[in-house]
C-alpha atoms as a PDB file:
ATOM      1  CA  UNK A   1       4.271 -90.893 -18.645  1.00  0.00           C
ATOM      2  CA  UNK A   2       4.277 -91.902 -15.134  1.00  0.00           C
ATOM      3  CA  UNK A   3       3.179 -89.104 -12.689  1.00  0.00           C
ATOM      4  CA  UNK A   4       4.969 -89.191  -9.664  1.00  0.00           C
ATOM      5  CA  UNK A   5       2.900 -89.645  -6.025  1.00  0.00           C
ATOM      6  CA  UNK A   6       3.486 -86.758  -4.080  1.00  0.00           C
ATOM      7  CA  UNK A   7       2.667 -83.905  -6.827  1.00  0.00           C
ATOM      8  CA  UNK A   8      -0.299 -81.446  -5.742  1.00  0.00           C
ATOM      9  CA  UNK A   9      -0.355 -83.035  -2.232  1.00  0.00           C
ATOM     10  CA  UNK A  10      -0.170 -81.124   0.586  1.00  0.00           C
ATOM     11  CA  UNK A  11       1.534 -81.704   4.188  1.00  0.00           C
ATOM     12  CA  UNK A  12      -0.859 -80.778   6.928  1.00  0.00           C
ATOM     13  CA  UNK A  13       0.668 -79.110  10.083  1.00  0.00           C
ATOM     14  CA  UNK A  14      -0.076 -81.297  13.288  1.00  0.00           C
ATOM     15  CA  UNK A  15      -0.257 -79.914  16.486  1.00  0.00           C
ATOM     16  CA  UNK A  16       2.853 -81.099  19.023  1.00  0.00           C
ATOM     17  CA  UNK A  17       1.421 -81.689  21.969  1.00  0.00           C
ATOM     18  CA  UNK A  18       2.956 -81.036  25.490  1.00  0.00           C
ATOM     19  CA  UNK A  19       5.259 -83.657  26.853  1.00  0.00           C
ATOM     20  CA  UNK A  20       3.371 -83.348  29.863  1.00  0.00           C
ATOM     21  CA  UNK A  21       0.349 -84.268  28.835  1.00  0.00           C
ATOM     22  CA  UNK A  22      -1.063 -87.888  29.930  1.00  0.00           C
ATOM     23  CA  UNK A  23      -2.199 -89.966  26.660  1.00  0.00           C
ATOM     24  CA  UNK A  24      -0.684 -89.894  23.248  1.00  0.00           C
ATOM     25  CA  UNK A  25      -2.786 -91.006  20.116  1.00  0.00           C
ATOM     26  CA  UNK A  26      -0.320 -92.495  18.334  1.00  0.00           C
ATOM     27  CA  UNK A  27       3.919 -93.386  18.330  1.00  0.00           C
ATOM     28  CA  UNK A  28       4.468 -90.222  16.414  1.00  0.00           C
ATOM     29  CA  UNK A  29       2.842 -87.419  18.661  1.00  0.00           C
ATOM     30  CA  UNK A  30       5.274 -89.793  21.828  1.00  0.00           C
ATOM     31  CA  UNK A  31       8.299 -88.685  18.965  1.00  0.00           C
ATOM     32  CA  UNK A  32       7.023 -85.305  18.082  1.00  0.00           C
ATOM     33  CA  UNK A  33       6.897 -84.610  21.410  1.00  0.00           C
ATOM     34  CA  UNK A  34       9.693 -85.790  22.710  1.00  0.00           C
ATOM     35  CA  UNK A  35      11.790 -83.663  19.919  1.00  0.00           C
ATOM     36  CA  UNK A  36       9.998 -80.786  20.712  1.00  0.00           C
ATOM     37  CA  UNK A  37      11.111 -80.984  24.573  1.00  0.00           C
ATOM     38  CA  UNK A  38      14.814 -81.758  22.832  1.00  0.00           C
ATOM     39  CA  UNK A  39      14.708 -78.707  20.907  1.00  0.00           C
ATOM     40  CA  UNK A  40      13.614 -76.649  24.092  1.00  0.00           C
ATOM     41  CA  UNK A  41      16.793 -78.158  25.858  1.00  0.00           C
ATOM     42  CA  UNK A  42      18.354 -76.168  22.487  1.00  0.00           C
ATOM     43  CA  UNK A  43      16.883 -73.024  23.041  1.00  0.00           C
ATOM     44  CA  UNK A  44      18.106 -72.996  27.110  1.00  0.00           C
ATOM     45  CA  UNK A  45      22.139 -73.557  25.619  1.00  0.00           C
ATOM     46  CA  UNK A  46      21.215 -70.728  23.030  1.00  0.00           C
ATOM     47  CA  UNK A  47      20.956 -68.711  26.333  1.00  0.00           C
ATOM     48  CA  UNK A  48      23.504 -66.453  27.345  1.00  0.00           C
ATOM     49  CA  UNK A  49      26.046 -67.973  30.256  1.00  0.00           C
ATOM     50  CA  UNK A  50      24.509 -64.876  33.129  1.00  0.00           C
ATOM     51  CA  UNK A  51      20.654 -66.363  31.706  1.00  0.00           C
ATOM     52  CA  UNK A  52      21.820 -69.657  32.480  1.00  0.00           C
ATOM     53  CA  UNK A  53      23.290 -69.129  35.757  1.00  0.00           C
ATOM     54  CA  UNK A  54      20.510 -66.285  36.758  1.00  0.00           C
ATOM     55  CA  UNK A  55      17.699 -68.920  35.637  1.00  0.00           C
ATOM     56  CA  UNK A  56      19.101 -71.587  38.538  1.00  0.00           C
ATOM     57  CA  UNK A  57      18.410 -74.740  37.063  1.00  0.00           C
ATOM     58  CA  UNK A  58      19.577 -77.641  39.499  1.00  0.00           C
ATOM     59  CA  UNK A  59      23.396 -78.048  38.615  1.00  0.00           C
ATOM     60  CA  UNK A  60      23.020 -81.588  37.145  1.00  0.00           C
ATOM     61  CA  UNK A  61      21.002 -79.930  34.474  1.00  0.00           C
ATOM     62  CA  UNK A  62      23.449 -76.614  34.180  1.00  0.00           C
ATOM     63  CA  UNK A  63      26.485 -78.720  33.774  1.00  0.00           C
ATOM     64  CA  UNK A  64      24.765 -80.955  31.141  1.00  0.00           C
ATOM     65  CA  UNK A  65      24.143 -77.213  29.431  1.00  0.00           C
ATOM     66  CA  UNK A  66      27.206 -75.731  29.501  1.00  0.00           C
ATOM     67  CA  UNK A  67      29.172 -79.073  28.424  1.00  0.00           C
ATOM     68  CA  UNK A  68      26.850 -78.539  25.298  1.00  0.00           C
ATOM     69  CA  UNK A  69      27.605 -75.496  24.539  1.00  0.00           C
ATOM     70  CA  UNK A  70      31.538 -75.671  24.526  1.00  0.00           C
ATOM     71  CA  UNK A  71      31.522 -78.597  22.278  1.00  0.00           C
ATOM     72  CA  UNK A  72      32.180 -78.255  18.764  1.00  0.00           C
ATOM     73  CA  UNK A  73      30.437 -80.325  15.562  1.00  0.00           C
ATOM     74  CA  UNK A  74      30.015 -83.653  15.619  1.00  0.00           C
ATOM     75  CA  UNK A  75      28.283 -86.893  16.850  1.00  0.00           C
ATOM     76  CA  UNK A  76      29.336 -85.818  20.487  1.00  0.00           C
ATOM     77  CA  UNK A  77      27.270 -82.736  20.392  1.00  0.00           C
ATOM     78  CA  UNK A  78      24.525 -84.711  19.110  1.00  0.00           C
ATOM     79  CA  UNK A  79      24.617 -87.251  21.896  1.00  0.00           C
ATOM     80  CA  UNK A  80      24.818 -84.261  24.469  1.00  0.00           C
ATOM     81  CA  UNK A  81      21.881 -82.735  22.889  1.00  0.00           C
ATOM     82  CA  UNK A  82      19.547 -85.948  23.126  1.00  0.00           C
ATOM     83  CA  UNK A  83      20.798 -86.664  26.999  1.00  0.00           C
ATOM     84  CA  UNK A  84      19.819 -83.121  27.776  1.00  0.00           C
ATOM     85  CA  UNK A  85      16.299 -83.834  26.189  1.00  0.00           C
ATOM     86  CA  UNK A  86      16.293 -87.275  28.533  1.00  0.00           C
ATOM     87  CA  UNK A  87      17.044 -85.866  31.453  1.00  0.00           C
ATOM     88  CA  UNK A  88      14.169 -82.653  30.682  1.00  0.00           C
ATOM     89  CA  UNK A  89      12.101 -85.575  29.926  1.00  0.00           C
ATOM     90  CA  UNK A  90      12.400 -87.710  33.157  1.00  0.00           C
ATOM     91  CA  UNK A  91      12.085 -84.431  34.935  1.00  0.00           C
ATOM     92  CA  UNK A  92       8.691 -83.039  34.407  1.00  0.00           C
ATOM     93  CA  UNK A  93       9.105 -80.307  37.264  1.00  0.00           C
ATOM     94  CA  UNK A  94      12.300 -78.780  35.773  1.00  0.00           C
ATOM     95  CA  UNK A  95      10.525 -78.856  31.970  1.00  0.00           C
ATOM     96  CA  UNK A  96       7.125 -76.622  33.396  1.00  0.00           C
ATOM     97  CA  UNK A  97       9.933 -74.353  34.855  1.00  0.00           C
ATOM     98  CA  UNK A  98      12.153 -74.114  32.108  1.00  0.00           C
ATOM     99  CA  UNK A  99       8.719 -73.245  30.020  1.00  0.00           C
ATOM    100  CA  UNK A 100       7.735 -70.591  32.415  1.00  0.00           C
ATOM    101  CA  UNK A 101      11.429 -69.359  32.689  1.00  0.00           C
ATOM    102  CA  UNK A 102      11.729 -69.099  29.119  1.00  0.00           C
ATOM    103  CA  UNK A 103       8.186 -67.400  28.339  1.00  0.00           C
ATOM    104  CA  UNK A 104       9.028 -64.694  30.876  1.00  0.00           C
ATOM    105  CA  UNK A 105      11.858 -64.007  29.549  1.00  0.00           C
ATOM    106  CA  UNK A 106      10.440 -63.695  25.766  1.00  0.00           C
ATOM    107  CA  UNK A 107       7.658 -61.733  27.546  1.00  0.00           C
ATOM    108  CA  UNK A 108      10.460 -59.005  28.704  1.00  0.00           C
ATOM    109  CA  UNK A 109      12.283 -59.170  25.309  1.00  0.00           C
ATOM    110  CA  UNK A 110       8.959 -58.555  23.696  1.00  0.00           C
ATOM    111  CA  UNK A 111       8.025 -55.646  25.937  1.00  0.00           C
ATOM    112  CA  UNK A 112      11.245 -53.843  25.510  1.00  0.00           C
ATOM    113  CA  UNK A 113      11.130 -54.087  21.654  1.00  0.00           C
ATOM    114  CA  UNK A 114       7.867 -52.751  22.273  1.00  0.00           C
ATOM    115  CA  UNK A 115       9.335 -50.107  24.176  1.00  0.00           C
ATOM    116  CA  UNK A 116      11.603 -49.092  21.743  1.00  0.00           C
ATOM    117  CA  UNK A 117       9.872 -49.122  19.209  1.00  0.00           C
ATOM    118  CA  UNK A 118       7.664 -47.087  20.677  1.00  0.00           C
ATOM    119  CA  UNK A 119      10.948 -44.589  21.165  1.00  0.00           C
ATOM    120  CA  UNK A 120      11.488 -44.626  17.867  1.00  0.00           C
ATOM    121  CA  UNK A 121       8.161 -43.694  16.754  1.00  0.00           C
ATOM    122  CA  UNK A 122       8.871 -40.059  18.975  1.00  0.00           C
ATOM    123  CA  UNK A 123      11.757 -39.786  17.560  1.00  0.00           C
ATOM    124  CA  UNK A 124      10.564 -39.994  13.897  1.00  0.00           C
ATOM    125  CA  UNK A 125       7.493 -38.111  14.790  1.00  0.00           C
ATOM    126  CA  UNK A 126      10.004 -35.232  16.429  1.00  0.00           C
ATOM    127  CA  UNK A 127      11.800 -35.347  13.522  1.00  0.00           C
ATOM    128  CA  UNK A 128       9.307 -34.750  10.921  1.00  0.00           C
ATOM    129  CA  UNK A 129       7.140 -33.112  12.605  1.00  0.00           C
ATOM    130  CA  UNK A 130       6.949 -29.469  14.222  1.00  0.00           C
ATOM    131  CA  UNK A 131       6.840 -28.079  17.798  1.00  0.00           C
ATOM    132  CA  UNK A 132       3.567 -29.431  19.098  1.00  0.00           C
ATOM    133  CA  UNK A 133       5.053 -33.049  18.896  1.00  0.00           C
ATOM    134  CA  UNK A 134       8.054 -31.653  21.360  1.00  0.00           C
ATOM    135  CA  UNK A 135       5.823 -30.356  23.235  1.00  0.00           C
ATOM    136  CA  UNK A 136       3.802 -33.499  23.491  1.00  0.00           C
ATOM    137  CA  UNK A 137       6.422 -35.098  24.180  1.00  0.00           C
ATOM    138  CA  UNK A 138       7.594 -32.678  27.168  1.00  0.00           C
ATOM    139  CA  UNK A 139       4.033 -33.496  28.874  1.00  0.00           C
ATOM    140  CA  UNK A 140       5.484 -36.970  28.746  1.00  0.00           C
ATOM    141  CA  UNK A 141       8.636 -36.599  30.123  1.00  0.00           C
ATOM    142  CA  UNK A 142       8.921 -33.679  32.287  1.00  0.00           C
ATOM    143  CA  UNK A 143      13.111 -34.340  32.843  1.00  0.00           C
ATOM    144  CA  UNK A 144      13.834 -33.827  29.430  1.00  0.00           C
ATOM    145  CA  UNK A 145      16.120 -31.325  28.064  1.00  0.00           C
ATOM    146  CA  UNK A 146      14.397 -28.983  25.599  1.00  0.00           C
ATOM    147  CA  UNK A 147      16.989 -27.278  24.119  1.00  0.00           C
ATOM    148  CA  UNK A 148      18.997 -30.015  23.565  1.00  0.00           C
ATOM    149  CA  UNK A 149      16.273 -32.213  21.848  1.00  0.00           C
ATOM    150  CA  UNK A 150      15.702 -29.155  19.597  1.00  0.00           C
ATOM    151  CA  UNK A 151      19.388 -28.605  18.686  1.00  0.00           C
ATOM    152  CA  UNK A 152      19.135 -32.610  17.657  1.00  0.00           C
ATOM    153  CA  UNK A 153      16.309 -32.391  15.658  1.00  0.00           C
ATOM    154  CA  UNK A 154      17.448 -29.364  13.354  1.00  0.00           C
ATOM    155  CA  UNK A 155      20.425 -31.135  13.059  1.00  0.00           C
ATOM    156  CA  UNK A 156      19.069 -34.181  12.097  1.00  0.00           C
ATOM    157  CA  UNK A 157      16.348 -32.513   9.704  1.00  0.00           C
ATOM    158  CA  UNK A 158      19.552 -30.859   7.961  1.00  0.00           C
ATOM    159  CA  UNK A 159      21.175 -33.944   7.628  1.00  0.00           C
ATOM    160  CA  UNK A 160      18.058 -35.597   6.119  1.00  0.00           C
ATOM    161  CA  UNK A 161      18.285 -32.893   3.124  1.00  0.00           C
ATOM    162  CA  UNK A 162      21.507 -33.126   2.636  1.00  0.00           C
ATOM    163  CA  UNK A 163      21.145 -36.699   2.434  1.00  0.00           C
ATOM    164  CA  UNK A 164      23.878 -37.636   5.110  1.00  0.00           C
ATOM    165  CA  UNK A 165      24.018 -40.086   7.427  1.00  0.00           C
ATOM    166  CA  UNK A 166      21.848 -39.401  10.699  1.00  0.00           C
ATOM    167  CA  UNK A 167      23.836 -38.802  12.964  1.00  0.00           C
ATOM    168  CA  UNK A 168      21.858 -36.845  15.482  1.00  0.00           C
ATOM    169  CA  UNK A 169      18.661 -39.356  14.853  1.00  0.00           C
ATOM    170  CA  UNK A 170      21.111 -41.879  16.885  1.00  0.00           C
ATOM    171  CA  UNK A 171      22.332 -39.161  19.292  1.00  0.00           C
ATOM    172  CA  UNK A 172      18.934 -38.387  19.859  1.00  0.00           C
ATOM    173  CA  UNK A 173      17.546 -41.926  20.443  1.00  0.00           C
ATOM    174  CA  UNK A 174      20.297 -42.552  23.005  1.00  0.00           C
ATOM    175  CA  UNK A 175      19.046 -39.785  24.676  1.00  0.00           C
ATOM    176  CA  UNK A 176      15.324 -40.856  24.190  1.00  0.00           C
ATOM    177  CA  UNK A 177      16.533 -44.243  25.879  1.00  0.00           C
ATOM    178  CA  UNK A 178      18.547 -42.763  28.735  1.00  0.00           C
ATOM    179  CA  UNK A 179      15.201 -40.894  30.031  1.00  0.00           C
ATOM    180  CA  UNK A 180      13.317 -44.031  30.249  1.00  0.00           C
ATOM    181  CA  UNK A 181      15.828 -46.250  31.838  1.00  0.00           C
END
C-alpha cells in the first residue's frame, strides 16, 4: 500500500506582513501581502454607504468602492476587487489611513458591545436578584425611574415562572439603554 504524502503533516501559520513594510524574504510574503491589502479593500465595501462617505476617502478611491459594491457575481467583480487592491497598493498614505480608520471604528464597535453587555449583566443581576442590586444600581444612575424598573422586574420574574416569553426583560433593557445614551 502506498501512503499518500501529506498524511500527519501539518500547515504552519505564517505571519503576513504589512504591505508597508520595506524588504520581503521571499515572492510569497510580496503575494501574501499583497492579498491581504486586497482583502482590506473588501472589508472597506463591506462598510455601510454613511461609513464610506463619513470615512472621506479621496473620491477616486470611493467611486472604485461603491462601483464594487453594486456589481453582482462574476469575473467583473473580481477584476474590480483586484484594481481596488492596486490602487490601495500604489497608495501607501490612503492604506495607513484606511488601517487607522478601520481599527477605530472596530475599537467603537468593541466598546459598545462592551457596553451592552455590561447592560445586560444589570439587567440579569436585577432580575434575579433582590433590592440591594436596584439599589446599586440607583447609586449608578441617579435619573432612573424606580418604580418603573421595579414594576419590570416583577413582571419579568413572573414571566420567567411561568415560562413565557420575556417580555419586560426587553422592555427593561430598552430602558437600561435609553439612560446611557
Amino acid at each position: 500500500m502506498v501512503r499518500p504524502r501529506n498524511v500527519n503533516r501539518v500547515k504552519k501559520e505564517h505571519e503576513v506582513r504589512d504591505w508597508e513594510q520595506e524588504e520581503f524574504d521571499s515572492r510569497t510574503q510580496i503575494k501574501n501581502a499583497a492579498q491581504a491589502v486586497t482583502d482590506l479593500g473588501d472589508r472597506v465595501a463591506a462598510l455601510t454607504d454613511n461609513e464610506i462617505k463619513k470615512f472621506q476617502f479621496p473620491e477616486k478611491f470611493t467611486e472604485a468602492i461603491f462601483l464594487y459594491k453594486s456589481m453582482g457575481q462574476g469575473p467583473a467583480l473580481k477584476r474590480q476587487k483586484l484594481f481596488i487592491g492596486k490602487m490601495l497598493r500604489q497608495d501607501e498614505p490612503l492604506l495607513i489611513l484606511i488601517k487607522e480608520k478601520l481599527a477605530e471604528a472596530e475599537g467603537k464597535i468593541k466598546q459598545q458591545n462592551a457596553h451592552f453587555h455590561k447592560l445586560e449583566q444589570w439587567r440579569d443581576r436585577m432580575i434575579d436578584g433582590d433590592d440591594d442590586v436596584l439599589s446599586e444600581f440607583m447609586t449608578h444612575y441617579h435619573n432612573a425611574d424606580r418604580q418603573q424598573l421595579r414594576q419590570w422586574i416583577r413582571n419579568s420574574q413572573k414571566e420567567q415562572e411561568q415560562g413565557k416569553p420575556s417580555k419586560s426583560a426587553k422592555e427593561l433593557f430598552k430602558y437600561l439603554k435609553a439612560l446611557e445614551w
